[in-house]
C-alpha atoms as a PDB file:
ATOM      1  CA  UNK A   1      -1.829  -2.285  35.745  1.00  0.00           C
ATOM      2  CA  UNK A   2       0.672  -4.566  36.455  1.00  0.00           C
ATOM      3  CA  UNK A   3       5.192  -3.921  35.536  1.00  0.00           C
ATOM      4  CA  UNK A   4       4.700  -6.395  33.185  1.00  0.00           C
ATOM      5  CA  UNK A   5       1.624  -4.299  31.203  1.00  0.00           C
ATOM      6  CA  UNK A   6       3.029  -1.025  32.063  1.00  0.00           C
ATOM      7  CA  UNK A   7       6.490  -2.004  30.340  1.00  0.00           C
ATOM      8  CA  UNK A   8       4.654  -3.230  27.035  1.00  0.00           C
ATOM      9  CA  UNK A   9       2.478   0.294  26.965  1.00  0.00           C
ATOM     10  CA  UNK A  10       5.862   2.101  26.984  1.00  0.00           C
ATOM     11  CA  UNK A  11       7.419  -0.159  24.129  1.00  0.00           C
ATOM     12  CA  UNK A  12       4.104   0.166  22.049  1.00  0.00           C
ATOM     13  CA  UNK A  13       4.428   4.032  22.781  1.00  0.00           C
ATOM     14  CA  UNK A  14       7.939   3.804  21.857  1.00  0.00           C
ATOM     15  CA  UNK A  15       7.236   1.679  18.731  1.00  0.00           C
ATOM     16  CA  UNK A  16       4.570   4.001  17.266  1.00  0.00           C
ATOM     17  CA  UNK A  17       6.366   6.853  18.237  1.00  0.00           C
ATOM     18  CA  UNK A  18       9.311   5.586  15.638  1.00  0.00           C
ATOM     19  CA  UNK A  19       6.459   5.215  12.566  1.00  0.00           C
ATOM     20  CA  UNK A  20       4.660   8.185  13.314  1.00  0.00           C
ATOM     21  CA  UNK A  21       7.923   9.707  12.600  1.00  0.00           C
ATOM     22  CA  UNK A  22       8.479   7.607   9.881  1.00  0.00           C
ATOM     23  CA  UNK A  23       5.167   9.010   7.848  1.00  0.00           C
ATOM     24  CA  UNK A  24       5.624  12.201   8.968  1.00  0.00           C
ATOM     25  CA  UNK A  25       8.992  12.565   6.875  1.00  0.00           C
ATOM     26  CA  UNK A  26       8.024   9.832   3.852  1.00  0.00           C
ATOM     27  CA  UNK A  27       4.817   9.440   4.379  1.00  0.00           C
ATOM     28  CA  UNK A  28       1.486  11.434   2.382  1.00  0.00           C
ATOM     29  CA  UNK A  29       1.167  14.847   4.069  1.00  0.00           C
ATOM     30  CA  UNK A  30      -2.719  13.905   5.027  1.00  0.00           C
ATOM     31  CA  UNK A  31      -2.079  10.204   6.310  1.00  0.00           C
ATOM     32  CA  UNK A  32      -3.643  10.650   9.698  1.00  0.00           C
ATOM     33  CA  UNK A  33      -6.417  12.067   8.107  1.00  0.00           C
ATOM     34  CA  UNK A  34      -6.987   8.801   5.809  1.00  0.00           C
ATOM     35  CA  UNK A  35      -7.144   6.768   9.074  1.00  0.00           C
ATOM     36  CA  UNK A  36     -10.680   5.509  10.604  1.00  0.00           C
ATOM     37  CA  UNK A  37      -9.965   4.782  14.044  1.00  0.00           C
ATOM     38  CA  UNK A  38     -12.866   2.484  14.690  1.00  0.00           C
ATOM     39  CA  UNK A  39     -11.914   0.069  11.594  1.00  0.00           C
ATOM     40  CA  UNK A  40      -8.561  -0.075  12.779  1.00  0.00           C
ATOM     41  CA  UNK A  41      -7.020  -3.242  12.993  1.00  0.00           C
ATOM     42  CA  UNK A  42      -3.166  -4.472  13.185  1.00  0.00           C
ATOM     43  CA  UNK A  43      -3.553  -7.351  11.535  1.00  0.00           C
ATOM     44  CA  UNK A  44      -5.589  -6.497   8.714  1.00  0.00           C
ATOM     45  CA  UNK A  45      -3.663  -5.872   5.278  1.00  0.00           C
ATOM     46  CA  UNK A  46      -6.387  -3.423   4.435  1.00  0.00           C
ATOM     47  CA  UNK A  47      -7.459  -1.455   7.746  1.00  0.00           C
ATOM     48  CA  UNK A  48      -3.816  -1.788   9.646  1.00  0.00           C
ATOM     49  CA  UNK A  49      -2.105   1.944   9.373  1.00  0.00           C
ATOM     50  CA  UNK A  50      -0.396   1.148   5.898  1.00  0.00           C
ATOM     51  CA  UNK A  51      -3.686  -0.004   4.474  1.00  0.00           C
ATOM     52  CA  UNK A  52      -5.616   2.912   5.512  1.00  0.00           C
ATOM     53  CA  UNK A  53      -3.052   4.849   4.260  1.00  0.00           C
ATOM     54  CA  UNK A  54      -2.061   3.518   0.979  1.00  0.00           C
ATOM     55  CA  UNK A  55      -5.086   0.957   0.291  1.00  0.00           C
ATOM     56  CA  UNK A  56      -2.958  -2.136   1.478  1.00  0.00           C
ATOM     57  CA  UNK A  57      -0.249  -2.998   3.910  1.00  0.00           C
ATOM     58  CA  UNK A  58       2.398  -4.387   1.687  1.00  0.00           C
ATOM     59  CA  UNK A  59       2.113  -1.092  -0.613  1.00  0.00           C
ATOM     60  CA  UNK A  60       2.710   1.564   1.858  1.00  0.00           C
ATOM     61  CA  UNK A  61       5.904  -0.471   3.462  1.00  0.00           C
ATOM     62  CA  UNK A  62       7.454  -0.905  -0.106  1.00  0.00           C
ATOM     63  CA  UNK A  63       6.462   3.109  -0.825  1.00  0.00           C
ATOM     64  CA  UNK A  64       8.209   3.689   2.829  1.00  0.00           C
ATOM     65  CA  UNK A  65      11.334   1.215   2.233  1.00  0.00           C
ATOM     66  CA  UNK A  66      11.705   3.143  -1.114  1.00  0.00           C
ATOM     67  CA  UNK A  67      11.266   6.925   0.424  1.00  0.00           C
ATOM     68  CA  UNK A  68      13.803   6.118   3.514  1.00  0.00           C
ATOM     69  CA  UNK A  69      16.095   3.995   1.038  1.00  0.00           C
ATOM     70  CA  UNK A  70      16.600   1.241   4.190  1.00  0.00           C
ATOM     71  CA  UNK A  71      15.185  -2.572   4.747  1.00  0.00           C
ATOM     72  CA  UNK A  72      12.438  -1.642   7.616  1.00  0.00           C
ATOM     73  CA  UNK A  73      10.612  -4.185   9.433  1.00  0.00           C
ATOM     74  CA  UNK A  74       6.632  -3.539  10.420  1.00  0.00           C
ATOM     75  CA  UNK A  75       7.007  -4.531  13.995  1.00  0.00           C
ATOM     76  CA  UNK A  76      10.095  -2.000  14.421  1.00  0.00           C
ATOM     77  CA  UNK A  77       7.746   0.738  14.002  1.00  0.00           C
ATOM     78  CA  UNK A  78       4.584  -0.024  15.628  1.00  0.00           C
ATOM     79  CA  UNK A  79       2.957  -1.094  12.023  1.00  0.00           C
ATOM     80  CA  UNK A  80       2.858  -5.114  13.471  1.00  0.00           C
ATOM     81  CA  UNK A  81       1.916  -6.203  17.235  1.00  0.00           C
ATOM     82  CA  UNK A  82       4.585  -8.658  16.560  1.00  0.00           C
ATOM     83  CA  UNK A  83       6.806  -7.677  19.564  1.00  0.00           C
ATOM     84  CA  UNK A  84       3.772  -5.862  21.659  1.00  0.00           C
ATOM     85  CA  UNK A  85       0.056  -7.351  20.774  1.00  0.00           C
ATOM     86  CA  UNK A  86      -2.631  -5.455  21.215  1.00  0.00           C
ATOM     87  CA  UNK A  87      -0.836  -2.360  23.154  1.00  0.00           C
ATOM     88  CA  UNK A  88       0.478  -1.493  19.640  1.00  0.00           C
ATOM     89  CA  UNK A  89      -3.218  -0.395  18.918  1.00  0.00           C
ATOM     90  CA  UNK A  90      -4.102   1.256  21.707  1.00  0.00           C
ATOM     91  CA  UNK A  91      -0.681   3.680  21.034  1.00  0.00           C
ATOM     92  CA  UNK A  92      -2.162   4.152  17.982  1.00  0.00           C
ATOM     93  CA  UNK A  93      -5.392   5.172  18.861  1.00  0.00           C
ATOM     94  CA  UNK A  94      -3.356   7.453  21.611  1.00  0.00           C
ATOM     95  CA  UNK A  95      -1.727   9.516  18.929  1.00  0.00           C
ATOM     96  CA  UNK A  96      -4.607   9.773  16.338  1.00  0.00           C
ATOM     97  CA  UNK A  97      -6.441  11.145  18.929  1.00  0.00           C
ATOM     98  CA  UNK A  98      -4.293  13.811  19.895  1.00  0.00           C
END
């Protein structure tokens, strides 16, 4: 793996790490559990985190934005590959599985 690769892994890691965090304290108790790995996709409104969690993307970041009373931006928190592409998923798929 090149610096390049290695330094995107970490910022996916980093990303997820930050919504992980930000379900665990707004999100439903049993959100992991409502998550298919093998129909997620990060650019799907419906099978993205949020929309395997609350039925649709743009529902679970107003619910979130609500609970945490702040403006929050999907890529800031690993729910968009916006700043990381696909890595974003694999970090994902790293902490479901654990």
């Amino acid at each position: 793996m090149t610096q390049y690769e290695l330094d995107r892994q970490a910022q996916a890691r980093e990303l997820v790490a930050k919504g992980v965090a930000l379900l665990d304290e707004h999100g439903p108790e049993d959100w992991r559990t409502r998550i298919n790995r093998e129909l997620l996709d990060i650019n799907s409104w419906t099978n993205c985190i949020l929309g395997q969690v609350y039925g649709e993307c743009g529902e679970g970041w107003t619910a979130l934005s609500r609970a945490s009373e702040e403006a929050l931006y999907l890529c800031d928190f690993g729910f968009s590959d916006a700043y990381v592409g696909n890595y974003v998923r694999k970090a994902w798929l790293e902490v479901l599985a654990a």
